[in-house]
N, C-alpha and C. Protein backbone atom coordinates (compact mmCIF):
# COMPACT_ATOMS: atom_id res chain seq x y z
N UNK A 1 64.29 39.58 -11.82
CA UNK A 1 64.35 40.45 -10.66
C UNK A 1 64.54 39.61 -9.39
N UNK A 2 63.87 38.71 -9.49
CA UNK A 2 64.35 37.61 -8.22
C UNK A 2 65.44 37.08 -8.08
N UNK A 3 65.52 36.44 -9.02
CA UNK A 3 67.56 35.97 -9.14
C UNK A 3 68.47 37.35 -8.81
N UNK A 4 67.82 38.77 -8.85
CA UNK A 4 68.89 39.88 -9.06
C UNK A 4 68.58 39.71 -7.06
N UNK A 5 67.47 39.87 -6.50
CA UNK A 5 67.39 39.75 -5.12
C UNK A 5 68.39 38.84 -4.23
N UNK A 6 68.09 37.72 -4.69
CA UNK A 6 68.37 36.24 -4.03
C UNK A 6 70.22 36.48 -4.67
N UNK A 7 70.75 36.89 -5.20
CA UNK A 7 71.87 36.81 -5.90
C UNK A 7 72.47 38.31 -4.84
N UNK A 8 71.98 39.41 -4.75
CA UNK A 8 72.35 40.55 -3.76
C UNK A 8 72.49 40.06 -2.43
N UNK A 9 71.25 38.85 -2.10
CA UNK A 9 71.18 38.80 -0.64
C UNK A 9 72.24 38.21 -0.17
N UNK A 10 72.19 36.84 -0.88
CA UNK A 10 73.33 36.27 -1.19
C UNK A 10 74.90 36.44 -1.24
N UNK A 11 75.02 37.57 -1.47
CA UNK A 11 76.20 38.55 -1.44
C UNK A 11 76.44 39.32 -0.50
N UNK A 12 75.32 39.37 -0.05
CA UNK A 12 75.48 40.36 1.30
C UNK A 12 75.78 39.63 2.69
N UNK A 13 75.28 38.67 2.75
CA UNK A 13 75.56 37.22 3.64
C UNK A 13 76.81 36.83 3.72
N UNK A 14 77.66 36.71 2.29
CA UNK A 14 78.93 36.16 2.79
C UNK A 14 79.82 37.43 2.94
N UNK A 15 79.35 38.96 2.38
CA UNK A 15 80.40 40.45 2.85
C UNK A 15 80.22 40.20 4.41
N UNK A 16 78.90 39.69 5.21
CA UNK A 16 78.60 40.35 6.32
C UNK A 16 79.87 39.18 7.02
N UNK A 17 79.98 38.35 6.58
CA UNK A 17 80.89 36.91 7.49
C UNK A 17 82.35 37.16 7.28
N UNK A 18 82.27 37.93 6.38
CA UNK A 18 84.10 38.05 6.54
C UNK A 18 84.70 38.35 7.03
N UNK A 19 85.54 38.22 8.19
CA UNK A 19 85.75 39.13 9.27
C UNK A 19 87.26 39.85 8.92
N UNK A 20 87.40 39.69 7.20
CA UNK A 20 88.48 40.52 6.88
C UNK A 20 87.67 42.00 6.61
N UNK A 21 86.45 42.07 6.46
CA UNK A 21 85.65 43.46 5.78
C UNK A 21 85.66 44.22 7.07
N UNK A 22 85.48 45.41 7.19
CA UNK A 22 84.48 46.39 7.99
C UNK A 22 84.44 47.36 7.34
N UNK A 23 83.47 48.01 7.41
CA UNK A 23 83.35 49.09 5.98
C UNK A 23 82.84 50.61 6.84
N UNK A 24 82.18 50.01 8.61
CA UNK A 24 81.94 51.22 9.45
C UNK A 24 82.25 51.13 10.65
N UNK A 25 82.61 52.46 11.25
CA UNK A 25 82.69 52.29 12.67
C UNK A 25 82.34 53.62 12.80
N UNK A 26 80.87 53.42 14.18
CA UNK A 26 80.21 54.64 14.86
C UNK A 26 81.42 55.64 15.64
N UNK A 27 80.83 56.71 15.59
CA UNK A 27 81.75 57.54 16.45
C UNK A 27 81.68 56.93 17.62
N UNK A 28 80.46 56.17 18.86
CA UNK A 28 80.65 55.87 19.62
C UNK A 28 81.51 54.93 19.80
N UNK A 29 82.10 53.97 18.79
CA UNK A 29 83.03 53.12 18.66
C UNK A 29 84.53 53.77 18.84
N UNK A 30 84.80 54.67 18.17
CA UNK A 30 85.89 55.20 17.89
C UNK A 30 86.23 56.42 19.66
N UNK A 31 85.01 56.67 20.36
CA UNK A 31 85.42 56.99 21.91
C UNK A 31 85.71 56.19 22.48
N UNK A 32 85.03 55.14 21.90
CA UNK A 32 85.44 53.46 22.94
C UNK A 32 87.01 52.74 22.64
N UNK A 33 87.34 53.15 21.38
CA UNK A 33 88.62 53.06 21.30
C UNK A 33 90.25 53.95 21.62
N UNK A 34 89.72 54.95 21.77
CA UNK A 34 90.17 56.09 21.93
C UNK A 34 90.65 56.28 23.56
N UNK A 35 89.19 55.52 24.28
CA UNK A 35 89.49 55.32 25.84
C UNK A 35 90.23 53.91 25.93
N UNK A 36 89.83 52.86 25.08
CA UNK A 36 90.80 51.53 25.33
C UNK A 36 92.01 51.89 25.27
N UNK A 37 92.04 52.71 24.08
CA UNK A 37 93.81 53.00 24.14
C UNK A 37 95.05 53.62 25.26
N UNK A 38 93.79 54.56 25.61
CA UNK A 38 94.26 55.42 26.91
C UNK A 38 94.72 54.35 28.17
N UNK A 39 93.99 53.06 28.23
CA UNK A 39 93.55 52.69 29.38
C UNK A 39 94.49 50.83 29.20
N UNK A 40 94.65 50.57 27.81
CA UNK A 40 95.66 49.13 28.04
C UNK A 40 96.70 49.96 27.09
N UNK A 41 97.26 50.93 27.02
CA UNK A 41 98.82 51.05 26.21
C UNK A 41 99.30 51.22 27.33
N UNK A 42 100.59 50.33 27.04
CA UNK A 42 101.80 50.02 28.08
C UNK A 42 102.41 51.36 28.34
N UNK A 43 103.31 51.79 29.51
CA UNK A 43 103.68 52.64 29.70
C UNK A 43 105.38 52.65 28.97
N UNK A 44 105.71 52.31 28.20
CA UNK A 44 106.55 52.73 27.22
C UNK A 44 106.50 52.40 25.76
N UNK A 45 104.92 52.34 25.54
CA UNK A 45 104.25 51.40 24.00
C UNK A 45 104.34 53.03 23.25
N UNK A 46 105.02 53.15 22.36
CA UNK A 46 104.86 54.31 21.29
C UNK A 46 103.71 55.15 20.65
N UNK A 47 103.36 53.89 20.29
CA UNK A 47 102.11 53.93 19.18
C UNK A 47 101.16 52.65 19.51
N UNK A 48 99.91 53.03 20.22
CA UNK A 48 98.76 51.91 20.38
C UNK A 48 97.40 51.72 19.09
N UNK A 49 97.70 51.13 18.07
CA UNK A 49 97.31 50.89 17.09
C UNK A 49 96.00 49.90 17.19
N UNK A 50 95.00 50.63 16.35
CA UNK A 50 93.55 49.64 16.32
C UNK A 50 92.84 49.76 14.94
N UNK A 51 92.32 48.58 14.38
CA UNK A 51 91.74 48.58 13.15
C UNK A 51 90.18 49.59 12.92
N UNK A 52 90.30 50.54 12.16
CA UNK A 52 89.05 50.92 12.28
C UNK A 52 87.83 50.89 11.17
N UNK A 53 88.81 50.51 10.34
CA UNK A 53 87.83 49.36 8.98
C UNK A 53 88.82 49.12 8.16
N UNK A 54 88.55 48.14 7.31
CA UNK A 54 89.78 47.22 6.26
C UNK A 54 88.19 46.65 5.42
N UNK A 55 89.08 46.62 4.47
CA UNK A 55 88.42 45.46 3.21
C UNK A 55 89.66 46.09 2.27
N UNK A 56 90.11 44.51 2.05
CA UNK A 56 91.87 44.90 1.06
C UNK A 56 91.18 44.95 0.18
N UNK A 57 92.49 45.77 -1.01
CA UNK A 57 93.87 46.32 -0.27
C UNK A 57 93.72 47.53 0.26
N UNK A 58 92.71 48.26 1.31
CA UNK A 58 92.68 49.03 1.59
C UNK A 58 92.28 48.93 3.51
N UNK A 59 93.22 49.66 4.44
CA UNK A 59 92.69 49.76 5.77
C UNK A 59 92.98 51.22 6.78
N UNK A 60 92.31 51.25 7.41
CA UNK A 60 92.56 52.16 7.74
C UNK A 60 92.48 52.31 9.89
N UNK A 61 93.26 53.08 9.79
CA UNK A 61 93.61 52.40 11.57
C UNK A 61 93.75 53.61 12.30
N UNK A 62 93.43 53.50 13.60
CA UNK A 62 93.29 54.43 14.81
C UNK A 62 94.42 54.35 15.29
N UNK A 63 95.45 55.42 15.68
CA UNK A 63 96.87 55.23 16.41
C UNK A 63 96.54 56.69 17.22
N UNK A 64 96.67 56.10 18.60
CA UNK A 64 97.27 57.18 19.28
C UNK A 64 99.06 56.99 20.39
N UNK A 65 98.94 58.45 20.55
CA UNK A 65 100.33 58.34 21.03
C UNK A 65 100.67 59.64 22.14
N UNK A 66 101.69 59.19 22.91
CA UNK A 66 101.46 60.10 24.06
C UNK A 66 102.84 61.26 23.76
N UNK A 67 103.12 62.03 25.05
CA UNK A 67 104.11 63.14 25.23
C UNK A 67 105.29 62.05 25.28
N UNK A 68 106.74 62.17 25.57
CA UNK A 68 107.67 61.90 25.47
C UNK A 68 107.90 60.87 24.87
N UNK A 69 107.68 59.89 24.21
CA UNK A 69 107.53 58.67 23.62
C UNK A 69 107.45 58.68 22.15
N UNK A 70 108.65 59.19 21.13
CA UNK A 70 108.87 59.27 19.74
C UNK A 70 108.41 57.79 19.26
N UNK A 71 107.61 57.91 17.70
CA UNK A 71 107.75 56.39 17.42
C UNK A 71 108.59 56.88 16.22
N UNK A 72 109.32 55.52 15.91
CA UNK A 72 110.17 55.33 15.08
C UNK A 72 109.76 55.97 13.51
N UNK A 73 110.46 56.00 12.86
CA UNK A 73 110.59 57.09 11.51
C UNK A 73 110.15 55.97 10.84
N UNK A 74 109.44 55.50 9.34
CA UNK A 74 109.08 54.51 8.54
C UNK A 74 108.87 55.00 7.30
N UNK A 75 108.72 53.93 6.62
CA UNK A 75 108.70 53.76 4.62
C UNK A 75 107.84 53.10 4.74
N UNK A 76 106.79 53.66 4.35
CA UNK A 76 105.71 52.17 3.02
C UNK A 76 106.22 51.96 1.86
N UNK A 77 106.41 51.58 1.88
CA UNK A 77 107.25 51.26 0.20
C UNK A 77 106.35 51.18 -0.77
N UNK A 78 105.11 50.55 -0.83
CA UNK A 78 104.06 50.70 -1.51
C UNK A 78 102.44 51.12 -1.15
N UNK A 79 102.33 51.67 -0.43
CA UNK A 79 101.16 52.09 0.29
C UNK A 79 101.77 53.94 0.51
N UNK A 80 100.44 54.74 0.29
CA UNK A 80 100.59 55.85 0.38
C UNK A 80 99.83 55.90 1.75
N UNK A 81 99.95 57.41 2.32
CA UNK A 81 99.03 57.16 3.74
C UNK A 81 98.63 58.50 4.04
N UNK A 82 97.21 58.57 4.08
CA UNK A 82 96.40 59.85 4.59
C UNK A 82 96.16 59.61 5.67
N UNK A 83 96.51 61.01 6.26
CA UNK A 83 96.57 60.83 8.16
C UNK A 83 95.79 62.18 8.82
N UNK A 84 94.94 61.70 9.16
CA UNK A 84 93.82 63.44 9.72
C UNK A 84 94.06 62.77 11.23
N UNK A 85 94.02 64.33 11.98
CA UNK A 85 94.41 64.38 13.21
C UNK A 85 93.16 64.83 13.88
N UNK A 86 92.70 63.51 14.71
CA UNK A 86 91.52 63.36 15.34
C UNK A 86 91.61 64.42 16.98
N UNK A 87 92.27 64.79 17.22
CA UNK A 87 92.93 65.15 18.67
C UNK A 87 94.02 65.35 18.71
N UNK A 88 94.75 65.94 19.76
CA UNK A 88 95.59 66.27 20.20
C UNK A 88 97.06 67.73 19.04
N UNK A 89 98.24 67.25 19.45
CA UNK A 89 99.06 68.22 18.77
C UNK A 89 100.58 67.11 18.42
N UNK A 90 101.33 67.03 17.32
CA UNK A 90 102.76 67.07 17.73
C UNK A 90 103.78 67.58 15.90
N UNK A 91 104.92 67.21 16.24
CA UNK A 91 105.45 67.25 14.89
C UNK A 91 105.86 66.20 14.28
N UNK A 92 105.37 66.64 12.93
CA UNK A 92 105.01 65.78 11.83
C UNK A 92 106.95 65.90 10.77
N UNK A 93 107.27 65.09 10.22
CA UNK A 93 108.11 65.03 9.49
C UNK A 93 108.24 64.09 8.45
N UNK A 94 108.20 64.73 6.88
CA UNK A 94 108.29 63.72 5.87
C UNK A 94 109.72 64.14 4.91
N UNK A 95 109.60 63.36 4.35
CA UNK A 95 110.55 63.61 3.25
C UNK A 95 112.03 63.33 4.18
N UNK A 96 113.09 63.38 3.51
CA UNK A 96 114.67 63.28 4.32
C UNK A 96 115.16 61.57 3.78
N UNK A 97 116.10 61.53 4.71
CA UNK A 97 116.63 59.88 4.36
C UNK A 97 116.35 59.73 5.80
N UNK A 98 115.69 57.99 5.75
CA UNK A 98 115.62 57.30 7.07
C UNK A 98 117.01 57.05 7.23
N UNK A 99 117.30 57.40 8.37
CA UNK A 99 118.47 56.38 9.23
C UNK A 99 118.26 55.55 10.15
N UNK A 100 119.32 54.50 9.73
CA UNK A 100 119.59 53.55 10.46
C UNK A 100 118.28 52.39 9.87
N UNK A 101 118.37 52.41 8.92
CA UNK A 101 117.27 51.29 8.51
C UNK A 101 117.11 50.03 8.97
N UNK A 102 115.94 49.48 8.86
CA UNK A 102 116.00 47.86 9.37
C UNK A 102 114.61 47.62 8.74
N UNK A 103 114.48 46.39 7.90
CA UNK A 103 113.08 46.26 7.13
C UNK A 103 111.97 45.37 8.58
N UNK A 104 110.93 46.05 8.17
CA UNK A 104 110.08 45.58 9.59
C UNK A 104 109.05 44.00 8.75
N UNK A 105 109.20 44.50 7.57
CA UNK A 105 108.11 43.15 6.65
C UNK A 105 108.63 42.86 4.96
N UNK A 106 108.14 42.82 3.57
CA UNK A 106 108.76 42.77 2.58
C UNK A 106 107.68 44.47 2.05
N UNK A 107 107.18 45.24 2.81
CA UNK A 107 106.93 46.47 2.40
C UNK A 107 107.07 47.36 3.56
N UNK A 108 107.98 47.91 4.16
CA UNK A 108 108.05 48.66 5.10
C UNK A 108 108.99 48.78 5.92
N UNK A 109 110.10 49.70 6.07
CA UNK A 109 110.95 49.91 6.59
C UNK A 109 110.81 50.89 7.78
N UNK A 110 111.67 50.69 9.20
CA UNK A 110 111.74 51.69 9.78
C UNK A 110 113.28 52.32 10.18
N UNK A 111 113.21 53.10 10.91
CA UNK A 111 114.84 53.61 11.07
C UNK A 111 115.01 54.59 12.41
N UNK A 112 116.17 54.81 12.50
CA UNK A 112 115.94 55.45 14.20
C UNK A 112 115.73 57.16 13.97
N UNK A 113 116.06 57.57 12.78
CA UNK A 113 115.88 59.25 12.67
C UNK A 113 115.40 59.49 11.06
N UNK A 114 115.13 60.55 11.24
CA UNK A 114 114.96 61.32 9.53
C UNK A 114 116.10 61.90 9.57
N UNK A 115 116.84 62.44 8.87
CA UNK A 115 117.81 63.35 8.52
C UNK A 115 117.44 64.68 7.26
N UNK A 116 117.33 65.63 7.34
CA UNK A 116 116.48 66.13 7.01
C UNK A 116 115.03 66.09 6.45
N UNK A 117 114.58 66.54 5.31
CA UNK A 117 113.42 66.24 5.79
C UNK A 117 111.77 67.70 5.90
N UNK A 118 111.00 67.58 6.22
CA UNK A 118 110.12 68.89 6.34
C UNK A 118 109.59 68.49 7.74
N UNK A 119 109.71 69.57 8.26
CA UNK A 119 108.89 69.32 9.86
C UNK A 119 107.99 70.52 10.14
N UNK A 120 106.94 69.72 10.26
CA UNK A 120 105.93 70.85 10.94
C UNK A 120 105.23 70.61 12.15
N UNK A 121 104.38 71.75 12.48
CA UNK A 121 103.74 70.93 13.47
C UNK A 121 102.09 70.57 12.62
N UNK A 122 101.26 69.53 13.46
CA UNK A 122 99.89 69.44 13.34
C UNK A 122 99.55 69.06 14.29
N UNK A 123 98.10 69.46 14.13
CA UNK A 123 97.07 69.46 15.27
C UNK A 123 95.40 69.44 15.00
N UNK A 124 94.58 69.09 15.47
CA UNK A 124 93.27 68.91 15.58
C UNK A 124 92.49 69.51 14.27
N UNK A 125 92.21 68.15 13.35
CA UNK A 125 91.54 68.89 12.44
C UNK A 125 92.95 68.67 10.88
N UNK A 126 93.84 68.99 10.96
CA UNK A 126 95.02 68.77 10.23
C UNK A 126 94.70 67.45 9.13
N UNK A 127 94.76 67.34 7.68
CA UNK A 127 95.35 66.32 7.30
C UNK A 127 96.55 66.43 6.33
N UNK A 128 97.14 65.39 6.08
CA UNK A 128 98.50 64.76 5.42
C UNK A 128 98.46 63.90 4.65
N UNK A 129 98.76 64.26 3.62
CA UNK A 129 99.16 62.92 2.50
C UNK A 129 100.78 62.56 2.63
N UNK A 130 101.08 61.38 2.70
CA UNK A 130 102.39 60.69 2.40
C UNK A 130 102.56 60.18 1.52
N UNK A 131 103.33 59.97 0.41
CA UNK A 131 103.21 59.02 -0.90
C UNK A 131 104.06 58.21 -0.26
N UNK A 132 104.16 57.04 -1.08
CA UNK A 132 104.87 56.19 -0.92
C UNK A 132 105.87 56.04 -1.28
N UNK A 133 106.91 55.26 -0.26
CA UNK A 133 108.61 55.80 -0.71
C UNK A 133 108.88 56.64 0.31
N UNK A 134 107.87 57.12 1.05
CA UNK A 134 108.37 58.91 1.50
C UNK A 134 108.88 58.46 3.27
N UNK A 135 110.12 58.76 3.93
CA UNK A 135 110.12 58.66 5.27
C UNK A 135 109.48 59.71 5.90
N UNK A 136 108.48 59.68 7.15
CA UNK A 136 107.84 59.99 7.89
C UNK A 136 107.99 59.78 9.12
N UNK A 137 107.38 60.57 9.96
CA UNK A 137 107.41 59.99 12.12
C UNK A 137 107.08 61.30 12.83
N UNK A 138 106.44 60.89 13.90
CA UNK A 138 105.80 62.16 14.43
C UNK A 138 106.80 61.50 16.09
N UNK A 139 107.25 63.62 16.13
CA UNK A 139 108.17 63.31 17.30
C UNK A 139 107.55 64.51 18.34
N UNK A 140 107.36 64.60 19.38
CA UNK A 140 107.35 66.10 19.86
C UNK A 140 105.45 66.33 20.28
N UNK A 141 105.07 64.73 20.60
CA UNK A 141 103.48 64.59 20.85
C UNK A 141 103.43 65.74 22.28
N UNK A 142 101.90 66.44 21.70
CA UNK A 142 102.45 67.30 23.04
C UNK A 142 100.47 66.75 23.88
N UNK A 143 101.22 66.21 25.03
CA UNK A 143 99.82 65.28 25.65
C UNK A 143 99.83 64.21 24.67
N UNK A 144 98.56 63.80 24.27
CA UNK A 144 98.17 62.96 23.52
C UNK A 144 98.16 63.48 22.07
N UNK A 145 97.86 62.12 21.05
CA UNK A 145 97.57 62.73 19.52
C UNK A 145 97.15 60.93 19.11
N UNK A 146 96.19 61.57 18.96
CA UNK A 146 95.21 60.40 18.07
C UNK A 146 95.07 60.88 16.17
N UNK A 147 95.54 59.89 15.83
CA UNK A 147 95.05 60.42 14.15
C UNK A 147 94.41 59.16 13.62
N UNK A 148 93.71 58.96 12.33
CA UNK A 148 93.01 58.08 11.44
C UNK A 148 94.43 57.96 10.82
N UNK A 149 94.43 56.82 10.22
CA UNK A 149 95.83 56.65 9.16
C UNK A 149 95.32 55.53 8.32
N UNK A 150 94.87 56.58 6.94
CA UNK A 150 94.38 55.49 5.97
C UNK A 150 96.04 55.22 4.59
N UNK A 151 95.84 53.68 4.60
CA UNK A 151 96.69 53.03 3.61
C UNK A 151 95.62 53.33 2.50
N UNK A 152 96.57 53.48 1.11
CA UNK A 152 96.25 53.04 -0.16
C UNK A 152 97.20 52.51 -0.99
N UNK A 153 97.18 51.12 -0.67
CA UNK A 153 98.56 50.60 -1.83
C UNK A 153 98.50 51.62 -3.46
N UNK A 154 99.57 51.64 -3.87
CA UNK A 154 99.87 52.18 -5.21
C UNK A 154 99.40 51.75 -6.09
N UNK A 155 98.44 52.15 -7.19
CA UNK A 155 97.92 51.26 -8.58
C UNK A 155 96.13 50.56 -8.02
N UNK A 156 96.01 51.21 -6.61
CA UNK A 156 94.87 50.79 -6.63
C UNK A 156 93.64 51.41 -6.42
N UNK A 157 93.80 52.68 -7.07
CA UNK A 157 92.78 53.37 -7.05
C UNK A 157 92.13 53.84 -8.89
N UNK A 158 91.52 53.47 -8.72
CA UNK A 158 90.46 53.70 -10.04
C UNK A 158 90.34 54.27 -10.78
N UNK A 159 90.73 54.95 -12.34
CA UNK A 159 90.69 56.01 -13.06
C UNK A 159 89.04 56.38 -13.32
């Protein structure tokens, strides 16, 4: 039972040092980010993106985004992505062919439009699954729109 202690604590010491882990963030964290964003995104920055916990292969991130300012259409190529809409309103679009492609890394493409496609709108409260493969982009932010956007690479979830 001691070795099972000293062997947990032990473990818990080097999760707490990794500064690849975070496993929580308080809601008061997530107003504090929510106002950072408001307050250093550039006035023609799309999408102001912040980590709101990771431990690979899994992360998951705070993006907000304002009225007139489309962000670009994208592919995970291997990462699926659940996206709940913390605030605000705009339209959502999946499925279609990206145009105008250009690879942004060796998993992820973006492009300047969808071409068809499903468009809806969402808003406060809303979530979305994307599989992977699938083009996506939210155009038509009306004010602000903050969402959670959790990755799950493909093959890594648990039977």
């Amino acid at each position: 039972m001691r070795l099972l202690v000293t062997l947990l604590g032990a473990a818990a010491a080097v999760f707490a040092q990794d500064p690849a882990v975070k496993t929580f963030t308080s809601a008061a964290e997530v107003a504090g980010m929510i106002s950072k964003a408001k307050n250093e995104r550039k006035p023609d920055q799309a999408n102001y993106i912040q980590r709101l916990l990771q431990e690979a292969p899994y992360s998951v991130n705070l993006e907000y985004r304002v009225q007139g300012i489309d962000t670009t259409p994208n592919v995970h190529e291997v990462d699926a992505e659940i996206i709940y809409v913390v605030d605000g309103a705009a339209t959502f679009t999946t499925g279609g062919k990206l145009v105008g492609e250009k690879r942004l890394n060796p998993t992820n493409v973006t492009g300047s439009s969808i071409q068809g496609g499903s468009r809806r709108r969402i808003a406060k409260g809303d979530f979305c699954l994307v599989p992977e493969n699938t083009p996506h982009g939210f155009t038509e932010t009306e004010g602000t729109l903050v969402i959670m956007s959790v990755h799950v690479p493909k093959g890594s979830a648990k039977p």
